[in-house]
C-alpha atoms as a PDB file:
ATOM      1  CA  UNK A   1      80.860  83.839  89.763  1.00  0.00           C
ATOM      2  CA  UNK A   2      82.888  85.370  92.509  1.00  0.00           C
ATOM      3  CA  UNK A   3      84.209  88.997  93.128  1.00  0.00           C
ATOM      4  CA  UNK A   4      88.075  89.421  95.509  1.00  0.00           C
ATOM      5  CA  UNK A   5      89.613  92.691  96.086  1.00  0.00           C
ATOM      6  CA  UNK A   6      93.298  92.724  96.602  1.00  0.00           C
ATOM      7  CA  UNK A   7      93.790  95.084  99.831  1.00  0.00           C
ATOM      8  CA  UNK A   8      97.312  96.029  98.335  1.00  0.00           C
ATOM      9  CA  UNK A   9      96.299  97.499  95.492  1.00  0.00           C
ATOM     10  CA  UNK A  10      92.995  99.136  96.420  1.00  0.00           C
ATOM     11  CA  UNK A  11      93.256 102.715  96.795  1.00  0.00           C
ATOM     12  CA  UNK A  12      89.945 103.389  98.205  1.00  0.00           C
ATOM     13  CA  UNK A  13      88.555 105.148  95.333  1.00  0.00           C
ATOM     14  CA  UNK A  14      85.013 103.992  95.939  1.00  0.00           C
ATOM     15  CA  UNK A  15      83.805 103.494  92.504  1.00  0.00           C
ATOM     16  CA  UNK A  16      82.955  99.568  93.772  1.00  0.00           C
ATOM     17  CA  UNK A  17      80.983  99.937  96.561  1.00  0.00           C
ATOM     18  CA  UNK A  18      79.011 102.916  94.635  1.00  0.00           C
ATOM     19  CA  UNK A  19      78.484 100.878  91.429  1.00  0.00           C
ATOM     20  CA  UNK A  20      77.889  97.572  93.317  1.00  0.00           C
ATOM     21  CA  UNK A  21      76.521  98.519  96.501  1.00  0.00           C
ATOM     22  CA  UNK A  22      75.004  94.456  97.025  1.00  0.00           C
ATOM     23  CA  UNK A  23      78.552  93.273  96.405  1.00  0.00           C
ATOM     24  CA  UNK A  24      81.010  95.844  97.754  1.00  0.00           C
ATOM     25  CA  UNK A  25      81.250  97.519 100.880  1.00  0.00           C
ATOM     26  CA  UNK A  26      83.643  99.909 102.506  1.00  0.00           C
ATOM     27  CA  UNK A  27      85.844  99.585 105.712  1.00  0.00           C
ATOM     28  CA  UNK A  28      86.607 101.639 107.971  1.00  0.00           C
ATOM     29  CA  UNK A  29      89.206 103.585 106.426  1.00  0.00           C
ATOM     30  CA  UNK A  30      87.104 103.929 103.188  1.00  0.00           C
ATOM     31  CA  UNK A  31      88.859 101.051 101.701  1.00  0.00           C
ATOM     32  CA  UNK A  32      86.708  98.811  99.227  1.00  0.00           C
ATOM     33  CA  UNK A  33      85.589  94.831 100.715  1.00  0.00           C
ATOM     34  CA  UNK A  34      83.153  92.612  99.296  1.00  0.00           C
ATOM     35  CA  UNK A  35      79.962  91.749 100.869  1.00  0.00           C
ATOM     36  CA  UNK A  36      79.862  88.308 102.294  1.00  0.00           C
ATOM     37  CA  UNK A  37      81.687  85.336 101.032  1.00  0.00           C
ATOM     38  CA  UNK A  38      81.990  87.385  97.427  1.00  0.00           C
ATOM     39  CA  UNK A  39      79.762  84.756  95.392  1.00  0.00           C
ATOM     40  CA  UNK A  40      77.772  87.070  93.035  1.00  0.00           C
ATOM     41  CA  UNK A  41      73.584  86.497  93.476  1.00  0.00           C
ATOM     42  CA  UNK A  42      71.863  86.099  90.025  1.00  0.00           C
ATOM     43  CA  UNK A  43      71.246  89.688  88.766  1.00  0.00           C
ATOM     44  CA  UNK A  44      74.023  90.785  89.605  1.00  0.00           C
ATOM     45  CA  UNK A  45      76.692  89.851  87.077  1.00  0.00           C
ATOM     46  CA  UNK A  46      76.340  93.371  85.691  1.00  0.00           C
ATOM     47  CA  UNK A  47      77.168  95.249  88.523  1.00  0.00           C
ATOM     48  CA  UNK A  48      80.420  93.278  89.079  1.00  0.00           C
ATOM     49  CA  UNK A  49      81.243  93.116  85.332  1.00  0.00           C
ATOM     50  CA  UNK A  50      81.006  97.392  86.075  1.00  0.00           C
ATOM     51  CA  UNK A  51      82.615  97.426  89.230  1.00  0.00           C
ATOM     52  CA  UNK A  52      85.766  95.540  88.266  1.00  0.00           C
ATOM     53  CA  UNK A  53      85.947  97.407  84.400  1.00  0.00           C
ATOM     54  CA  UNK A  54      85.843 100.859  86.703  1.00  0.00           C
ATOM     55  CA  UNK A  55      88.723  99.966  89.462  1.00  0.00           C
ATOM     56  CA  UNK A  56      91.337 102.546  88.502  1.00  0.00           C
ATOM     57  CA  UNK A  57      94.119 100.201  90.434  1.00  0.00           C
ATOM     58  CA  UNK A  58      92.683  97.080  88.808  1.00  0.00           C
ATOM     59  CA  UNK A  59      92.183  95.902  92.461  1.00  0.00           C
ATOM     60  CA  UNK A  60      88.917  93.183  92.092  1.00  0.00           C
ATOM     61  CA  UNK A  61      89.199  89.938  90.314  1.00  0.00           C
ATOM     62  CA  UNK A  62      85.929  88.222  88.809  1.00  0.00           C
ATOM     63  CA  UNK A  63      86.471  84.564  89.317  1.00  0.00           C
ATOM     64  CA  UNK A  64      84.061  82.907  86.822  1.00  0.00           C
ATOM     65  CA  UNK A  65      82.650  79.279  88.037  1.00  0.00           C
ATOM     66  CA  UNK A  66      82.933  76.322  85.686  1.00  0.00           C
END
């Protein structure tokens, strides 16, 4: 599983970064980025699965690994 934010719709709203501190970080400008190269560590599926459900602009994708 992998998390993406799309900078052109992220509004820097926070709720990622304070959901899913281990997967999202902020620049900056207070603008939402994922940690690293976005693959999710086990545990972890739950805070993404929150973090992407709570973007108001809809802004982070969950890629799901076959």
């Amino acid at each position: 599983m992998k998390v993406h934010i799309d900078p052109g719709r992220c509004q820097g709203h926070g709720r990622c970064y304070t959901l899913a501190p281990g997967l999202f970080g902020e620049d900056e400008e207070g603008y939402g980025q994922v940690v690293g190269d976005g693959v999710v560590p086990p545990g972890e599926e739950q805070a993404a699965r929150l973090a992407v459900a709570n973007c108001p602009e809809l802004a982070i994708e969950l890629q799901e690994e076959a």
